[in-house]
Protein backbone atom coordinates (compact mmCIF):
# COMPACT_ATOMS: atom_id res chain seq x y z
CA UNK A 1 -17.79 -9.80 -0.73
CA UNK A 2 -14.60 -11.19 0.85
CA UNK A 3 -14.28 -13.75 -1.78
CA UNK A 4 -14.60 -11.07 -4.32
CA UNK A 5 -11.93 -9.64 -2.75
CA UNK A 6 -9.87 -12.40 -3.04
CA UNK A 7 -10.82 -12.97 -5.96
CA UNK A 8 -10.15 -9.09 -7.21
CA UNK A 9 -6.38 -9.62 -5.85
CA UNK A 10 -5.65 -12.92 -8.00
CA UNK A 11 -7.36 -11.22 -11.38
CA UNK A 12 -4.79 -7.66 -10.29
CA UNK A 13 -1.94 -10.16 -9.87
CA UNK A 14 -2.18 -11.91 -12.72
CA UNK A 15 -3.32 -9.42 -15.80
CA UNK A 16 -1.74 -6.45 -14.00
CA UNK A 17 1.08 -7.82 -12.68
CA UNK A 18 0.74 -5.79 -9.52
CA UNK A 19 3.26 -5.62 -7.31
CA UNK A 20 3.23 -7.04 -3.44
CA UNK A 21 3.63 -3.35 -2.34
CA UNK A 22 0.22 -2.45 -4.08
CA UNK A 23 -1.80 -5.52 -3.45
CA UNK A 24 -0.94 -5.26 0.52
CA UNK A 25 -2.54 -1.71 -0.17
CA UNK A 26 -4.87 -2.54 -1.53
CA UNK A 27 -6.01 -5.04 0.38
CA UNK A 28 -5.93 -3.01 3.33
CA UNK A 29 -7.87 -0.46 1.62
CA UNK A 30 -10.82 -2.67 0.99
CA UNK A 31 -11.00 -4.32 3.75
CA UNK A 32 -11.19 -1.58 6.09
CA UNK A 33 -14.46 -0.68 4.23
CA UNK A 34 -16.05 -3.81 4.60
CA UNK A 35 -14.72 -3.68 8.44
CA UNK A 36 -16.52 -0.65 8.62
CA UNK A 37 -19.86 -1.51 7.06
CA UNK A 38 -20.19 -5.35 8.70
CA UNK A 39 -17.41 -5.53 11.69
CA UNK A 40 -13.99 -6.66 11.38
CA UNK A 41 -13.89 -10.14 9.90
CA UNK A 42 -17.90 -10.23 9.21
CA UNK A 43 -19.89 -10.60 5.87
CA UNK A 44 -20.78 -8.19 3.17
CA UNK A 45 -23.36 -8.77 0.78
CA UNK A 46 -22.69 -7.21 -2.15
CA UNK A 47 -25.67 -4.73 -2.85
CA UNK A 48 -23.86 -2.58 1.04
CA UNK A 49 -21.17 -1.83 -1.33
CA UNK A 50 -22.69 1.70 -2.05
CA UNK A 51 -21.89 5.22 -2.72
CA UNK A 52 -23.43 6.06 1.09
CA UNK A 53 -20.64 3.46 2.38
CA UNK A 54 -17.68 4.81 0.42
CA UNK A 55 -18.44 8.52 1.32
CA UNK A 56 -18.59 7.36 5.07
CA UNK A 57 -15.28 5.45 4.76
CA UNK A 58 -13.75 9.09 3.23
CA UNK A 59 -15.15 10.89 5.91
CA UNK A 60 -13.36 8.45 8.41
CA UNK A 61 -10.21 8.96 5.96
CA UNK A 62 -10.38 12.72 7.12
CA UNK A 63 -11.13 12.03 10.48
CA UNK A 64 -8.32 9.27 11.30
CA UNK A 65 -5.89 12.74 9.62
CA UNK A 66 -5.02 9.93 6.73
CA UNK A 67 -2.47 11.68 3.90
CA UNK A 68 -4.27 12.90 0.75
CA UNK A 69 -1.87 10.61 -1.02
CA UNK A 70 -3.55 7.99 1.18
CA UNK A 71 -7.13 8.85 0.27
CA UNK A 72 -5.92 9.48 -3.36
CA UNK A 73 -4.74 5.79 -3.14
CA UNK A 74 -7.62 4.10 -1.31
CA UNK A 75 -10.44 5.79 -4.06
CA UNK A 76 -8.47 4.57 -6.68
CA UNK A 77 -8.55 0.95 -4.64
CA UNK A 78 -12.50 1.73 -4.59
CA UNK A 79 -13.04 2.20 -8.05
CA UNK A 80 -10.77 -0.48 -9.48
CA UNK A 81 -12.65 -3.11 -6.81
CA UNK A 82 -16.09 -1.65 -7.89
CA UNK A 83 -15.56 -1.95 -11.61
CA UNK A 84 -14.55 -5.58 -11.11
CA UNK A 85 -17.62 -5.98 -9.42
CA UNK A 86 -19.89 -4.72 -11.80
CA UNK A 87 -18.12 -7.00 -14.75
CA UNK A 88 -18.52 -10.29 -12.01
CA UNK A 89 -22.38 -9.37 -12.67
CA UNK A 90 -22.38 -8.34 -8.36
CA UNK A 91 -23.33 -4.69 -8.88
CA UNK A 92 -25.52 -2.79 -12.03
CA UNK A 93 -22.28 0.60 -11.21
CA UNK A 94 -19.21 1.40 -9.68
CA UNK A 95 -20.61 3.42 -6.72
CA UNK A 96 -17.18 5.42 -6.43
CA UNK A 97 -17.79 6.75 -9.99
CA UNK A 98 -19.18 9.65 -8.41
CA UNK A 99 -16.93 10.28 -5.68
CA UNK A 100 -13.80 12.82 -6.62
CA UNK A 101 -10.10 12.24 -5.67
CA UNK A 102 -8.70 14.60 -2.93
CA UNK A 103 -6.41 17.06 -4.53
CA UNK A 104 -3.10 16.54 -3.68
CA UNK A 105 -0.57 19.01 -3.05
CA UNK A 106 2.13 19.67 -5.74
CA UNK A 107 5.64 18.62 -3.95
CA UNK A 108 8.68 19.15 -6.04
CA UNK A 109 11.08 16.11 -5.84
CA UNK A 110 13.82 16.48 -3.24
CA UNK A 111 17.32 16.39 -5.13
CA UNK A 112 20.81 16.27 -3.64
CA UNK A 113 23.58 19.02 -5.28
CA UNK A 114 25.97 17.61 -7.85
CA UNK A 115 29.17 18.61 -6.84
CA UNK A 116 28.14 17.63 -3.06
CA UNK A 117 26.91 14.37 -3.81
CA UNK A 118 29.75 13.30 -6.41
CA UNK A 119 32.36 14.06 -3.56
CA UNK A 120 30.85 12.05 -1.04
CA UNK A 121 30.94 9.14 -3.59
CA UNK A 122 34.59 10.02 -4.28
CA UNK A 123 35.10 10.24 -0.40
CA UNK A 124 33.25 6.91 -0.01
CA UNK A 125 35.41 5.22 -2.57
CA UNK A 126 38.79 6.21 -0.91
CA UNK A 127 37.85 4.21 1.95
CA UNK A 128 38.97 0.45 2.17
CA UNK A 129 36.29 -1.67 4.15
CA UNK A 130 34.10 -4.31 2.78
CA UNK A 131 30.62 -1.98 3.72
CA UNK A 132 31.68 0.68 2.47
CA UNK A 133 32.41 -1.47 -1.08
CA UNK A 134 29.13 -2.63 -1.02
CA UNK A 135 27.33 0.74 -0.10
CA UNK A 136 29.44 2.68 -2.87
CA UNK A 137 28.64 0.41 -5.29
CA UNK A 138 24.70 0.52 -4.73
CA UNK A 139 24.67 4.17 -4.22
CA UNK A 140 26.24 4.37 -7.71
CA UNK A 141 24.42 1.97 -9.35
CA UNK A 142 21.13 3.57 -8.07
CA UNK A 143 22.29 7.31 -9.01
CA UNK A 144 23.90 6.13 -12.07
CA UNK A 145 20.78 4.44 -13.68
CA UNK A 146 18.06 6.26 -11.89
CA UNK A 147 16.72 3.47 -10.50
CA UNK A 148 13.67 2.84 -7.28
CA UNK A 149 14.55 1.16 -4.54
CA UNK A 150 12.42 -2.19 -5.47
CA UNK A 151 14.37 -2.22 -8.71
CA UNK A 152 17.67 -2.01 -7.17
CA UNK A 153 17.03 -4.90 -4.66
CA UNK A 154 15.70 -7.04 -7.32
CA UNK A 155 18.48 -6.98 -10.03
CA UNK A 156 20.26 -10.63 -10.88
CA UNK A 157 23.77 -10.77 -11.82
CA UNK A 158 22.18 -11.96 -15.58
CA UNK A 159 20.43 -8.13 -15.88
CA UNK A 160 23.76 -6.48 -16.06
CA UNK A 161 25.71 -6.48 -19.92
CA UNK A 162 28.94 -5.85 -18.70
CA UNK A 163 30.71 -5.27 -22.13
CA UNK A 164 27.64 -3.44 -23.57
CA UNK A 165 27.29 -1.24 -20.17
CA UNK A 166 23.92 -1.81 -20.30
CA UNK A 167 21.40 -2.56 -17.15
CA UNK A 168 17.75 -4.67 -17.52
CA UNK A 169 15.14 -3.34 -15.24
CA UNK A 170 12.21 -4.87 -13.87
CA UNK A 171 10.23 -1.42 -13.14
CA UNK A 172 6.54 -0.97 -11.93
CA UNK A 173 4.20 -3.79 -13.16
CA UNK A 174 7.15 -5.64 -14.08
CA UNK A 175 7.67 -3.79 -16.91
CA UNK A 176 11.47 -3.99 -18.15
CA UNK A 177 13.70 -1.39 -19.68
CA UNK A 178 17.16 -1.19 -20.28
CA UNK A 179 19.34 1.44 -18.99
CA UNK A 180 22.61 2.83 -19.22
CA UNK A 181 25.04 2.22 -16.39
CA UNK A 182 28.07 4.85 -16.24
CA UNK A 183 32.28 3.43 -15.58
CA UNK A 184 32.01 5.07 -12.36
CA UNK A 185 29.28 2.77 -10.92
CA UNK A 186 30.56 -0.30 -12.99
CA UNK A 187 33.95 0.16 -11.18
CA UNK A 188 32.25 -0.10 -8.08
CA UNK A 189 29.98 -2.76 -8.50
CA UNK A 190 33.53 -4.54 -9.70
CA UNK A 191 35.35 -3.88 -6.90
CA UNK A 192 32.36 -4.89 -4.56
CA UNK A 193 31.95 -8.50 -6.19
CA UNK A 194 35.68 -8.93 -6.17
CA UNK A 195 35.62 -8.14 -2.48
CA UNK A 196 32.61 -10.15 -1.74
CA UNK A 197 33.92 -13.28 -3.98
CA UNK A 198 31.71 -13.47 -6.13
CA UNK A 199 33.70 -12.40 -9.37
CA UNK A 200 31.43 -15.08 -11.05
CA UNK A 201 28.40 -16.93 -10.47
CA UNK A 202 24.65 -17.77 -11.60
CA UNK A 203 23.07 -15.30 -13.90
CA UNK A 204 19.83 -15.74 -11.20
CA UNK A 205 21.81 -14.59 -8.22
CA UNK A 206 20.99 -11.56 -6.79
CA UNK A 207 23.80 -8.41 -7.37
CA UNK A 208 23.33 -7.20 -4.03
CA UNK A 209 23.28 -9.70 -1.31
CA UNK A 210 21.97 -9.51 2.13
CA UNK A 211 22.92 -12.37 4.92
CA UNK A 212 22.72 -15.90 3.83
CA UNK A 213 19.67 -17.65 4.81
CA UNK A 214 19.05 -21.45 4.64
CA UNK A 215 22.23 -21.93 2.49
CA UNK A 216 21.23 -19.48 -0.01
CA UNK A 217 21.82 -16.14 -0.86
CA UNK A 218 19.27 -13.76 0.39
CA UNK A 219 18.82 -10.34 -2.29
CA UNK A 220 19.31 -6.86 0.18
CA UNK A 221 16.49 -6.13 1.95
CA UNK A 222 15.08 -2.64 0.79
CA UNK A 223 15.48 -1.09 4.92
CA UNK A 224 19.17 -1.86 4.41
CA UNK A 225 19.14 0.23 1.53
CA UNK A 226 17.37 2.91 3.19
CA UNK A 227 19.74 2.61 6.19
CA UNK A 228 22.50 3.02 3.79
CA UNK A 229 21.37 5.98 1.96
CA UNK A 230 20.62 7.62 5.32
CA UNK A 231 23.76 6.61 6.82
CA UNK A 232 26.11 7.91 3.53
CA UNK A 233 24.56 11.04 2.52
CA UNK A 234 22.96 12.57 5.37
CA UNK A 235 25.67 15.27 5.05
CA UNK A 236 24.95 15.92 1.87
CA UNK A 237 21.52 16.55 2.42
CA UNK A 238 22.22 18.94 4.84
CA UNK A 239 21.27 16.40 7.93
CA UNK A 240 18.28 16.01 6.79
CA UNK A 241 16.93 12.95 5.99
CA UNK A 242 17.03 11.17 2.54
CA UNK A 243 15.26 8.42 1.09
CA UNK A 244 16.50 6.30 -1.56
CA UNK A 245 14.22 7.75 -4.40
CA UNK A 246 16.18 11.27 -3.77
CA UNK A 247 19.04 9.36 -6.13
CA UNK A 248 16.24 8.77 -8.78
CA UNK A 249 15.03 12.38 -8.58
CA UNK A 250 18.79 13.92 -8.35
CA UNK A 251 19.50 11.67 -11.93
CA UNK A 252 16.91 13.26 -13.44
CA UNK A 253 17.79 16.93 -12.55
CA UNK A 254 21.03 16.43 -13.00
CA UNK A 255 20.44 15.02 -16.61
CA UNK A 256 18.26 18.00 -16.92
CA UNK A 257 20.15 20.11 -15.85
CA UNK A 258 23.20 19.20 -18.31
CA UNK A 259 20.62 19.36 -21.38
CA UNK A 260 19.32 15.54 -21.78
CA UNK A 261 16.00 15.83 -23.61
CA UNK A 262 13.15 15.24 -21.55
CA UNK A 263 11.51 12.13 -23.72
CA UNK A 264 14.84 10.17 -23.36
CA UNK A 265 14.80 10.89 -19.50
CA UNK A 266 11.19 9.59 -19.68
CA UNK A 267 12.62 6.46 -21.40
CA UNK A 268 15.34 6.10 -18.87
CA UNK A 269 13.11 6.45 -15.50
CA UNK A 270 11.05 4.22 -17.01
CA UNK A 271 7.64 6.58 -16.63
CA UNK A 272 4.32 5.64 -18.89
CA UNK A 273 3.46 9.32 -19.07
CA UNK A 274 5.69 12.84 -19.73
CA UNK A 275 3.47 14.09 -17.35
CA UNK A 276 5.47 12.19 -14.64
CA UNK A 277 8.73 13.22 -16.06
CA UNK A 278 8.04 17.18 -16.07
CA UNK A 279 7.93 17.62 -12.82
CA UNK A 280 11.29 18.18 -13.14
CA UNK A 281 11.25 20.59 -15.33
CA UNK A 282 9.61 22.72 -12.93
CA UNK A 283 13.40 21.83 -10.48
CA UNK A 284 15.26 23.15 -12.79
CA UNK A 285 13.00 26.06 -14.13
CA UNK A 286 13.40 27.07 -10.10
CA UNK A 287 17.09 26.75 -9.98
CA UNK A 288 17.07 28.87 -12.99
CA UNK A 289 15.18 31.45 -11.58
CA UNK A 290 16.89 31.27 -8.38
CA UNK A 291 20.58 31.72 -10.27
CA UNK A 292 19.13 34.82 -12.05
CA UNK A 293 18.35 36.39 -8.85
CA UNK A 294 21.51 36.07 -7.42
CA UNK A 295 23.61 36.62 -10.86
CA UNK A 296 21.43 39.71 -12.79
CA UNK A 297 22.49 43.22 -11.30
CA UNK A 298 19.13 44.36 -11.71
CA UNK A 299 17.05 41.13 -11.04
């Protein structure tokens, strides 16, 4: 059963294209059922992988106080492993066919207010030091083309179309879109390169650099990113903190917000489904209902 593991990793690698982030997942997933059936390290014959063995490894799920997200996550791992067992010829079903997904709790995406977040970009920008270059210029390009933190690290200096304004993406299962990038963040993007030297250079180099490693040019690591976004805009969100992704959810809303239709904001996030993009509908339906409240004299 470890081999099939293995084996299920290479076959989601290479016809999914899953990313490093889900494979480590789940791997992990997998693996601690087969821990908990045989021992950590030990073998599994095939015919243990059964619906008795998956509902125990839920119940431990619960017990260990693992996230419903978690759980959500891990069946999903299940399933996907058992269905590429059954076509390997290993099982006759996919024992977690039967088994249901937690339900998850409906969280509305955490955005940052316009005005707020547009003056501490504006305050960011009258400052002169190299950092702060380089963290205006990321925190714009991420707000400006709604991007996730994995695409962000991993743009080359050959995905951005200067001239055009245009940005290629490498999104989730390295599927690509283009994207709209706004003056503002091209401006500071500019001035960061010019300040970092690197006005020109290989299309393969990475936009955002990190420290030089073995003579080559390291891409940002994603916790520098996250260190950034905390660092810059924990004022705006109230000293709270914020993540990255609340950039991705705030270009949404505040496309929204201003009118944008809701299929071209699906286009632009780069979602498969509407389903994923109408969540925000339900941000701005509650912003609505909030400014009635305070605005209507007899609300």
């Amino acid at each position: 059963m470890r081999d099939a593991l293995e084996s299920f990793l290479s076959e989601l690698k290479a016809t999914r294209r899953a990313s490093p982030h889900t494979l480590a997942a789940y791997r992990r997933d997998l693996t601690r059922v087969m821990d908990l059936a045989a021992g950590p390290g030990k073998p599994l014959v095939a015919a243990a992988w059964d619906q008795a063995l998956l509902e125990r490894a839920m119940r431990e799920q619960f017990r260990l106080g693992h996230a419903a997200a978690s759980s959500a996550r891990a069946l999903a791992a299940w399933r996907s492993f058992g269905r590429f067992l059954v076509r390997r010829g290993l099982l006759p079903s996919d024992p977690a066919r039967a088994l249901s997904f937690p339900r998850l709790p409906r969280r509305l995406p955490r955005t940052l207010p316009r005005l707020d977040l547009g003056g501490a970009l504006d305050r960011l920008a009258a400052t002169g030091d190299r950092d702060a270059a380089r963290d205006l210029a990321l925190l714009e390009i991420t707000y400006s083309a709604g991007l996730r933190l994995s695409e962000l690290v991993g743009l080359h200096r050959g995905d951005l179309d200067r001239g055009a304004r245009l940005l290629r993406v490498r999104g989730k299962g390295r599927k690509e879109r283009v994207t709209p990038v706004g003056a503002r963040a091209l401006a500071a993007l500019d001035r960061y390169l010019e300040q970092d030297g690197r006005t020109s250079g290989p299309r393969d180099e990475p936009l955002f650099r990190g420290r030089a490693r073995a003579g080559a040019s390291a891409a940002l690591s994603p916790r520098t990113v996250q260190r950034v976004v905390r660092r810059r805009l924990a004022q705006v969100a109230g000293g709270l903190g914020v993540t990255p992704h609340a950039l991705r959810h705030s270009f949404a809303t505040h496309l929204l917000d201003a009118g944008a239709d809701l299929r071209a904001i699906q286009e632009l996030l780069g979602h498969a489904s509407l389903a994923s993009t109408q969540v925000y509908t339900h941000v701005s339906r509650t912003r609505l209902q909030k400014a009635y409240a305070q605005a209507h004299p007899r609300a």
